[in-house]
N, C-alpha and C. Protein backbone atom coordinates (compact mmCIF):
# COMPACT_ATOMS: atom_id res chain seq x y z
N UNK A 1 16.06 46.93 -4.56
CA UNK A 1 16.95 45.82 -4.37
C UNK A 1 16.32 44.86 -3.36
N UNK A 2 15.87 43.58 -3.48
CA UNK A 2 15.85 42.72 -2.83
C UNK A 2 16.78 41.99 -1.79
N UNK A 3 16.54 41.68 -0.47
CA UNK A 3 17.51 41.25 0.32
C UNK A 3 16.94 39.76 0.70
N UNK A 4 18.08 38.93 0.43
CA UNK A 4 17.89 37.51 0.62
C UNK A 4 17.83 37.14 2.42
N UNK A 5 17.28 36.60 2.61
CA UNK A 5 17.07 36.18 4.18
C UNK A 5 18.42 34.87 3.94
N UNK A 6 19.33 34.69 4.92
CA UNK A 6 19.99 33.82 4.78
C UNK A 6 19.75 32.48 5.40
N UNK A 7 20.00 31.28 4.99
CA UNK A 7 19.65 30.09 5.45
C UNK A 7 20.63 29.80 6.82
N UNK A 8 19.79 29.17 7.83
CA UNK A 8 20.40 29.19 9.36
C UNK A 8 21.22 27.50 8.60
N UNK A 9 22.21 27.58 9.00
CA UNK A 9 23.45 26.52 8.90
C UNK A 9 22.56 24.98 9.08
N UNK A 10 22.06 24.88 10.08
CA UNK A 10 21.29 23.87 10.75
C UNK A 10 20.20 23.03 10.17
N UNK A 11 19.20 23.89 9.15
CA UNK A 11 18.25 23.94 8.17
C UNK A 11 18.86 23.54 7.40
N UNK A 12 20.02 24.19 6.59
CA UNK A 12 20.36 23.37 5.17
C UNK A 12 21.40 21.94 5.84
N UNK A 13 21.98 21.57 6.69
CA UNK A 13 22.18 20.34 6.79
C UNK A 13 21.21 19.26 7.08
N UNK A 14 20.13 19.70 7.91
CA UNK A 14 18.92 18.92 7.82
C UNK A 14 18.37 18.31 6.55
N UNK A 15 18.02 19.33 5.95
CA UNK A 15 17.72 19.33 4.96
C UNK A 15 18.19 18.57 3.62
N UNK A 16 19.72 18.59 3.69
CA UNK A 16 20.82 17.61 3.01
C UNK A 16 20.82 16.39 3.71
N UNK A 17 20.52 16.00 4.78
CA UNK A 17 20.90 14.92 5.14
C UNK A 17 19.05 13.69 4.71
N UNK A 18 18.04 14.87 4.90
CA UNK A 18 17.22 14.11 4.89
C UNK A 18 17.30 13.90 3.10
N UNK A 19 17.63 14.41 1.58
CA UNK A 19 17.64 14.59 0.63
C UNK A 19 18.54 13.08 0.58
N UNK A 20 19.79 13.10 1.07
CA UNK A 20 20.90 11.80 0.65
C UNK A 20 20.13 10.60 1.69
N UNK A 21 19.36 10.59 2.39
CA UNK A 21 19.14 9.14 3.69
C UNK A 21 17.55 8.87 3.10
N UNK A 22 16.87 9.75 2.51
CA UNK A 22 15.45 9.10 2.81
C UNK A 22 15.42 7.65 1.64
N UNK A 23 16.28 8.09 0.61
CA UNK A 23 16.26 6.24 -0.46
C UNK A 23 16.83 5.04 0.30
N UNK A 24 17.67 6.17 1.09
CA UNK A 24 18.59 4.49 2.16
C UNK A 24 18.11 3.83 3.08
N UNK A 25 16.85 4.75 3.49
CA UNK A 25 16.34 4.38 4.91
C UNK A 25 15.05 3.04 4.32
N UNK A 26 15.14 2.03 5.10
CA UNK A 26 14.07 0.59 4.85
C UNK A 26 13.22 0.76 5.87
N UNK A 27 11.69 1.16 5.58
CA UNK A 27 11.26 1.54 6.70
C UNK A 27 10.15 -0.32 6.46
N UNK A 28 9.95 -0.87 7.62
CA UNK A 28 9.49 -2.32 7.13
C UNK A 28 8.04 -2.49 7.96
N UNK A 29 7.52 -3.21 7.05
CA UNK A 29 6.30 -3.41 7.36
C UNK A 29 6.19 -4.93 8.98
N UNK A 30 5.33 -4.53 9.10
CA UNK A 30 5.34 -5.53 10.61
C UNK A 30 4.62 -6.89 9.50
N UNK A 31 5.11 -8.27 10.39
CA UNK A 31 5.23 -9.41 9.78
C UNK A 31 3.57 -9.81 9.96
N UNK A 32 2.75 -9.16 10.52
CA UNK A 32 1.07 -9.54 10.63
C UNK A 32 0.91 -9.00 8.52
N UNK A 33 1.12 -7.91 8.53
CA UNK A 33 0.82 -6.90 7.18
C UNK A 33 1.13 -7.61 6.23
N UNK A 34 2.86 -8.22 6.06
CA UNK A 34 3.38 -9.25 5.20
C UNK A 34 2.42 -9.93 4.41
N UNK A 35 2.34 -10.80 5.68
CA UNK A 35 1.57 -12.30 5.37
C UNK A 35 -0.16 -12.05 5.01
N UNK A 36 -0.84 -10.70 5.35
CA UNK A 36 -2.19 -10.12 4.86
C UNK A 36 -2.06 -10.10 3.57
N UNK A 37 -0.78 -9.31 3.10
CA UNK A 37 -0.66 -9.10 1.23
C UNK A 37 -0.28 -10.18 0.85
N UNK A 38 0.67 -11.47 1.56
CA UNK A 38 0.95 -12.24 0.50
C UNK A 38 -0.27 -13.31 0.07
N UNK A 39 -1.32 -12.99 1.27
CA UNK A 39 -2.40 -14.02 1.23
C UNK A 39 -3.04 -13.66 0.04
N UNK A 40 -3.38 -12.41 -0.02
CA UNK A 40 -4.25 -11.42 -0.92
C UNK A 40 -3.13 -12.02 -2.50
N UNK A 41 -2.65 -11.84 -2.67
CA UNK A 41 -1.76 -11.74 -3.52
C UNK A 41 -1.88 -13.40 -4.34
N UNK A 42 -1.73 -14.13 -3.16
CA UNK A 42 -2.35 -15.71 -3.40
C UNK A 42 -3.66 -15.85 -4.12
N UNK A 43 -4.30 -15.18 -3.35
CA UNK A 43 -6.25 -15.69 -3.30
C UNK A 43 -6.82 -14.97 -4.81
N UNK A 44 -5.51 -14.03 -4.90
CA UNK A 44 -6.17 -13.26 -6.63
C UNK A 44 -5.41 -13.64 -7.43
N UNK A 45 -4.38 -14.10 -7.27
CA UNK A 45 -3.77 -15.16 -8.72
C UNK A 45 -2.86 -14.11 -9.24
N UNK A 46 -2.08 -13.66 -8.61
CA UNK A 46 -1.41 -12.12 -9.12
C UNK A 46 -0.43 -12.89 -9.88
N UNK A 47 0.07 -12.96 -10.95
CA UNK A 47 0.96 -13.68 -11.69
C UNK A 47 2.03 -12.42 -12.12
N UNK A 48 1.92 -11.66 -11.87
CA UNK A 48 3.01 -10.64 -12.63
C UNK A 48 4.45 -10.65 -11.99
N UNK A 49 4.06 -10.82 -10.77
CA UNK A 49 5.33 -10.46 -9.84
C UNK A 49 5.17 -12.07 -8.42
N UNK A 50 6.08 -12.67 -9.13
CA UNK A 50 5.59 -14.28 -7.99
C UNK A 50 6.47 -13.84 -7.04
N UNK A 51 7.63 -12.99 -7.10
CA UNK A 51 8.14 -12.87 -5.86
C UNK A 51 7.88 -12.80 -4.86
N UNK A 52 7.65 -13.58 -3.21
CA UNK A 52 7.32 -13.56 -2.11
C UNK A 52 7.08 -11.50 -1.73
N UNK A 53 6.25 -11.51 -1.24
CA UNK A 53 6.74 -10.04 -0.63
C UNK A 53 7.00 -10.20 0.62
N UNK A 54 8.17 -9.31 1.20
CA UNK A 54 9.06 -9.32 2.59
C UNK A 54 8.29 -7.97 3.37
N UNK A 55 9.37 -7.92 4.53
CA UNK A 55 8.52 -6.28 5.05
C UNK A 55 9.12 -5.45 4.67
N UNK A 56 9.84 -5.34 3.55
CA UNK A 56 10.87 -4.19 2.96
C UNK A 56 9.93 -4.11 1.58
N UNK A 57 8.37 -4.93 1.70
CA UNK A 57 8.17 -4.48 -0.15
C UNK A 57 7.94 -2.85 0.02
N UNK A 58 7.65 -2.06 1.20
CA UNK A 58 7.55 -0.44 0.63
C UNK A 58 8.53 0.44 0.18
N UNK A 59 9.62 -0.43 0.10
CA UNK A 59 10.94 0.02 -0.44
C UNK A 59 11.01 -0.31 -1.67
N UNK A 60 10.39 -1.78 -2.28
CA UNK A 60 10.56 -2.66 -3.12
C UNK A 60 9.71 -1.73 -4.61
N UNK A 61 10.93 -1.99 -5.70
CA UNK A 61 10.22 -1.15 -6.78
C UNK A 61 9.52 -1.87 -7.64
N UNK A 62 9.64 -2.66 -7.89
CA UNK A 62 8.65 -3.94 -8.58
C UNK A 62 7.15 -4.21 -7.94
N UNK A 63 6.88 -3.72 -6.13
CA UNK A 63 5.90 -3.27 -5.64
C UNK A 63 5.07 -2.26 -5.39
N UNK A 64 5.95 -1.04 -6.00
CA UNK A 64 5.46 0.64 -5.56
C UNK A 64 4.19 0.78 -6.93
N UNK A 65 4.34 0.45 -7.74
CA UNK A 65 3.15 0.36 -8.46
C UNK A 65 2.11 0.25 -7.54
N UNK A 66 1.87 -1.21 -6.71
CA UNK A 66 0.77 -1.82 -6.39
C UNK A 66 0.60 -1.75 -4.83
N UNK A 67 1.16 -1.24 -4.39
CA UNK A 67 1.70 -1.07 -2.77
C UNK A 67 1.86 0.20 -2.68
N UNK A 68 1.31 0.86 -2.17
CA UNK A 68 1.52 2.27 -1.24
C UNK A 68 1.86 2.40 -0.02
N UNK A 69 2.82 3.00 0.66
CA UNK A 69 3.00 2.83 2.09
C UNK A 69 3.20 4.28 2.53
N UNK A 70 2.34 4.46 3.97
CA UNK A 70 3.25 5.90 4.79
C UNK A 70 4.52 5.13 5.72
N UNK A 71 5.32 6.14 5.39
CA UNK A 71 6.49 4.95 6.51
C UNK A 71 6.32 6.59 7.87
N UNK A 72 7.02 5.71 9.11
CA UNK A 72 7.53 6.90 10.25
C UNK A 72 9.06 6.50 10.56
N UNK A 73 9.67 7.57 10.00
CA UNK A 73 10.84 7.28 9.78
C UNK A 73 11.87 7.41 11.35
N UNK A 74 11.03 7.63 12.46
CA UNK A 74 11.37 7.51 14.01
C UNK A 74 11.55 6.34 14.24
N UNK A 75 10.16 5.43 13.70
CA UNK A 75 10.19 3.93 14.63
C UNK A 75 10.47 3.01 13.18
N UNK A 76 11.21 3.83 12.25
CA UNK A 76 11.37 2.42 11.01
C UNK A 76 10.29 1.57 10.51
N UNK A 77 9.30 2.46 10.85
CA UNK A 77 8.09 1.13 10.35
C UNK A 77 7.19 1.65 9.48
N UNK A 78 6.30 1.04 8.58
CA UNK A 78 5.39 1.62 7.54
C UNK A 78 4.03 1.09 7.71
N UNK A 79 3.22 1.55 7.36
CA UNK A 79 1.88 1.00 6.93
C UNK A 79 1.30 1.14 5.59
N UNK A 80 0.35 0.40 5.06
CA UNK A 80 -0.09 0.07 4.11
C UNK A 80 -1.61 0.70 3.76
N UNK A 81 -1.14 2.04 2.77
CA UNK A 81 -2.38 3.06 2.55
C UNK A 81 -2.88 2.72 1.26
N UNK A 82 -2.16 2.22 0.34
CA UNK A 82 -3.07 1.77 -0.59
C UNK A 82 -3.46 0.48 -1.82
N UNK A 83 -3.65 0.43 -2.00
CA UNK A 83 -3.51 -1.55 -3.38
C UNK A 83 -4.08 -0.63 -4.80
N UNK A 84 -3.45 -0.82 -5.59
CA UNK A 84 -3.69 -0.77 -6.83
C UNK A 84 -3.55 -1.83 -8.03
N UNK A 85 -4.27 -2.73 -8.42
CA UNK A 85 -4.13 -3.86 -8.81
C UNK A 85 -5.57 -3.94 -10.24
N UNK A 86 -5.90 -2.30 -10.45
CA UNK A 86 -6.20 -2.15 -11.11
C UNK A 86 -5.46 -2.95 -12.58
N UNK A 87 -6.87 -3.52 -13.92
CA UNK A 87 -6.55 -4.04 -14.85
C UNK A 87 -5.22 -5.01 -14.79
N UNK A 88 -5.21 -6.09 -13.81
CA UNK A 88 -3.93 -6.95 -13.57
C UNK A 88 -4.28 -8.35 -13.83
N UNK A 89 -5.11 -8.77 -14.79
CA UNK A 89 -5.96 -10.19 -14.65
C UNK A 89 -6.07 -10.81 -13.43
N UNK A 90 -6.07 -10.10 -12.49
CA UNK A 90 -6.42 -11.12 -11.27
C UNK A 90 -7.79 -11.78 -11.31
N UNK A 91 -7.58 -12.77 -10.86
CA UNK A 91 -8.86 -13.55 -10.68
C UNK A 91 -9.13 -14.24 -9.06
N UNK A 92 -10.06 -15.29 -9.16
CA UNK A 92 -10.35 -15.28 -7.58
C UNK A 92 -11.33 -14.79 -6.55
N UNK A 93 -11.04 -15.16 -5.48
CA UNK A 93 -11.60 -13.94 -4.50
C UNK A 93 -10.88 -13.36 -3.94
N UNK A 94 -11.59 -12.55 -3.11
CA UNK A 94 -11.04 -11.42 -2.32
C UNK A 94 -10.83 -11.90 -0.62
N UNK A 95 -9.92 -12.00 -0.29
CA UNK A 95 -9.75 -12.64 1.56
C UNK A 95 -10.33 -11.35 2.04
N UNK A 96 -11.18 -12.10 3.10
CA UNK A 96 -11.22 -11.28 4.56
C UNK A 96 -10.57 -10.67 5.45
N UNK A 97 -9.25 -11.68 4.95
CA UNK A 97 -7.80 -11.42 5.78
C UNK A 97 -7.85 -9.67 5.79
N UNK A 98 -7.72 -9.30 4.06
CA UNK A 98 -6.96 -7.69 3.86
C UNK A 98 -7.91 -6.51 4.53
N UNK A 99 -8.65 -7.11 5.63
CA UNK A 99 -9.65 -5.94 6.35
C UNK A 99 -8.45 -5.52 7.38
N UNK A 100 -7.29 -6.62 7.61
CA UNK A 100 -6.69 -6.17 8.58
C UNK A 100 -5.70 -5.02 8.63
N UNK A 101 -5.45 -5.00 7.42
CA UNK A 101 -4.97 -3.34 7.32
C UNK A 101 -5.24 -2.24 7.09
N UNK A 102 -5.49 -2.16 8.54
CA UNK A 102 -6.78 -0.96 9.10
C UNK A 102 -6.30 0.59 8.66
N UNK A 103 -5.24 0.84 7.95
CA UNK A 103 -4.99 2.32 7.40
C UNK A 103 -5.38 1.91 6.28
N UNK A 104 -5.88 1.20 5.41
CA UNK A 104 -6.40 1.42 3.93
C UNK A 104 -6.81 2.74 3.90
N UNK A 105 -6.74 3.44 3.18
CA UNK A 105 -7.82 4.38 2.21
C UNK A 105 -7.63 4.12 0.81
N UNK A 106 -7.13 3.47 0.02
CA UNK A 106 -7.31 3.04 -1.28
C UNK A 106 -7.11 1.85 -1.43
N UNK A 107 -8.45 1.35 -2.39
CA UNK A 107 -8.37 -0.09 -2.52
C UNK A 107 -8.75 0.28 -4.31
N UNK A 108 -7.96 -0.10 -5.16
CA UNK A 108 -8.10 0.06 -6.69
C UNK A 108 -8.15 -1.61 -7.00
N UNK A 109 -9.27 -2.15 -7.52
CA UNK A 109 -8.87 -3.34 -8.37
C UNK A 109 -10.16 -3.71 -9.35
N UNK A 110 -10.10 -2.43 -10.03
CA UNK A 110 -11.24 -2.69 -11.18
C UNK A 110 -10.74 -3.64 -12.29
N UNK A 111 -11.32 -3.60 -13.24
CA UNK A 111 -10.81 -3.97 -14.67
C UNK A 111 -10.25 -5.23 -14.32
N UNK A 112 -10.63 -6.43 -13.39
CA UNK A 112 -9.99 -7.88 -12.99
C UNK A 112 -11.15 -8.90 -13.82
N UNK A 113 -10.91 -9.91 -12.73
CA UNK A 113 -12.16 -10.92 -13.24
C UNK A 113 -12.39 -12.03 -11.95
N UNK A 114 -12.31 -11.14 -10.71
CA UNK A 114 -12.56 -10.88 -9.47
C UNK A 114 -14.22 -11.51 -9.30
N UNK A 115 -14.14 -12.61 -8.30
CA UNK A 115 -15.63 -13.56 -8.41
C UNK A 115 -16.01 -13.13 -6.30
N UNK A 116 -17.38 -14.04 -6.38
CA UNK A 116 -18.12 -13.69 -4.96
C UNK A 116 -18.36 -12.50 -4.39
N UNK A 117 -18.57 -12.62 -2.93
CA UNK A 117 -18.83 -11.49 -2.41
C UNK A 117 -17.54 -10.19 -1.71
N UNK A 118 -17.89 -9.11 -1.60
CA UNK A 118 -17.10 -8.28 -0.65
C UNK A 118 -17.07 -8.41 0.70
N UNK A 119 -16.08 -8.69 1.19
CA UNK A 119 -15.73 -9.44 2.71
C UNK A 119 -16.55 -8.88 3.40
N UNK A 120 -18.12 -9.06 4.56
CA UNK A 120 -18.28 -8.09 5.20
C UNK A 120 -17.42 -7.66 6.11
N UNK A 121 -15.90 -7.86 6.53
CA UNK A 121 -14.93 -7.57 7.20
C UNK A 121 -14.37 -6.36 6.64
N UNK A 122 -14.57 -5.75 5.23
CA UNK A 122 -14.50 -4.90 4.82
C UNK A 122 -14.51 -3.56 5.34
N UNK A 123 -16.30 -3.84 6.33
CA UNK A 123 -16.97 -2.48 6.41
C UNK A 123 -15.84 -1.74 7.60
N UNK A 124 -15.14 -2.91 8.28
CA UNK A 124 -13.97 -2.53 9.24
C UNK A 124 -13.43 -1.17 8.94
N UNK A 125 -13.11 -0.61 7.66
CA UNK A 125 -12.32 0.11 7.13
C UNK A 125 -13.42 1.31 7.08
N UNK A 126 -14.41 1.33 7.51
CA UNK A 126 -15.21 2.30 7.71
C UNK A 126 -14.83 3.88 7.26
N UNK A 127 -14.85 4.76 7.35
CA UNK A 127 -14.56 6.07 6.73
C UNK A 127 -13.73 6.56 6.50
N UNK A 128 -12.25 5.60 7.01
CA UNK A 128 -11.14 5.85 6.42
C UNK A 128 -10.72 5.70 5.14
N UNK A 129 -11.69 4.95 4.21
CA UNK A 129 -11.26 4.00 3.25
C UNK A 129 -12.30 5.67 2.20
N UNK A 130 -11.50 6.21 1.17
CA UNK A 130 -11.24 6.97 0.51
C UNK A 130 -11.77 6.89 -1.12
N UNK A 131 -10.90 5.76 -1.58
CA UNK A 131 -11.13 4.81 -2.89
C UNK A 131 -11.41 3.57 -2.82
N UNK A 132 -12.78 3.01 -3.12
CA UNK A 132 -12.94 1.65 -2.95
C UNK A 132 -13.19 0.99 -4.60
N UNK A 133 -12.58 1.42 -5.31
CA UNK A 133 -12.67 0.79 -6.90
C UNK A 133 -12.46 -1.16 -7.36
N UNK A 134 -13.89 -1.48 -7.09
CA UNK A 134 -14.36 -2.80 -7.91
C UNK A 134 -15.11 -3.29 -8.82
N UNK A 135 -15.25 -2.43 -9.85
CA UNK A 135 -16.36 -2.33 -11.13
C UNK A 135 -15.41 -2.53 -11.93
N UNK A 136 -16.28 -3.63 -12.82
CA UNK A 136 -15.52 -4.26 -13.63
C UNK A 136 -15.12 -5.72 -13.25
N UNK A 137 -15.74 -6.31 -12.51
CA UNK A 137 -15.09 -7.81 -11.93
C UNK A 137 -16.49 -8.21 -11.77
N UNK A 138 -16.89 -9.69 -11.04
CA UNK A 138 -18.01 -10.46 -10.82
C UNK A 138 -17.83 -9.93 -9.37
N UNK A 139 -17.73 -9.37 -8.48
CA UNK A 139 -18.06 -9.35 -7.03
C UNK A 139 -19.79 -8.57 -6.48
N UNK A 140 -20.10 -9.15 -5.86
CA UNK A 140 -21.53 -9.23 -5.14
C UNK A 140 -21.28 -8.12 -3.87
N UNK A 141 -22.19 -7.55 -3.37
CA UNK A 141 -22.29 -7.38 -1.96
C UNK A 141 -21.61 -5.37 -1.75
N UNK A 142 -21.99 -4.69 -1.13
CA UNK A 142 -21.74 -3.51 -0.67
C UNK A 142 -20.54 -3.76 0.69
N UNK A 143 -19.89 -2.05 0.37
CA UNK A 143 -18.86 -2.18 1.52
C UNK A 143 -19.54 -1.77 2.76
């Protein structure tokens, strides 16, 4: 016969509370990050989604495709781990600006029609950066 270990009271309300709050909770991106993606978002001609992005896009489901975020659900705030913008006709270049979001580790945007060089502001992202996918576009230059 097997004996069940019983759950301490404390654990399963934790546990319930984080299950019903984590969709409710808006964890928001700081207004420097914003204005990095909406530039990016500009400079590649993203036509799918013209909606402005706010600091709530890591909440935003029309963005979770193309936006990855870790949020810390202590200080309400998120950062920006990855872009996927893979096969999206973007065209353009690429800003220098998006070196500034220094937690990258995935950058996906093959299959575009993506022109010039790779920002050397890039190399910023140094060994954190995980996935760097740009084959398939006109861009020049090593990260």
């Amino acid at each position: 016969m097997r004996h069940l270990v019983p759950m301490q009271p404390h654990l399963v309300l934790t546990l319930l509370y984080f299950l019903i709050t984590r969709d409710l909770v808006q964890c928001l991106l700081p207004d420097d990050d914003v204005k990095t993606l909406n530039d990016f978002v500009s400079s590649v001609s993203f036509k799918k989604n013209r909606t402005p992005l706010t600091s709530s896009v890591c909440s935003d489901e029309d963005w979770r495709q193309h936006i990855s975020c870790e949020t810390n659900l202590t200080s309400n705030t998120s950062i920006v781990t990855g872009l996927n913008f893979t096969g999206q006709h973007l065209s353009g270049t690429l800003p220098p600006s998006l070196a500034n979001l220094r937690h990258l580790m995935s950058f996906k945007l093959s299959d575009n029609s993506l022109t010039s060089s790779i920002p050397a502001e890039y190399a910023q992202w140094g060994s954190s950066i995980v996935s760097f996918w740009v084959h398939v576009n006109s861009l020049q230059g090593t990260l």
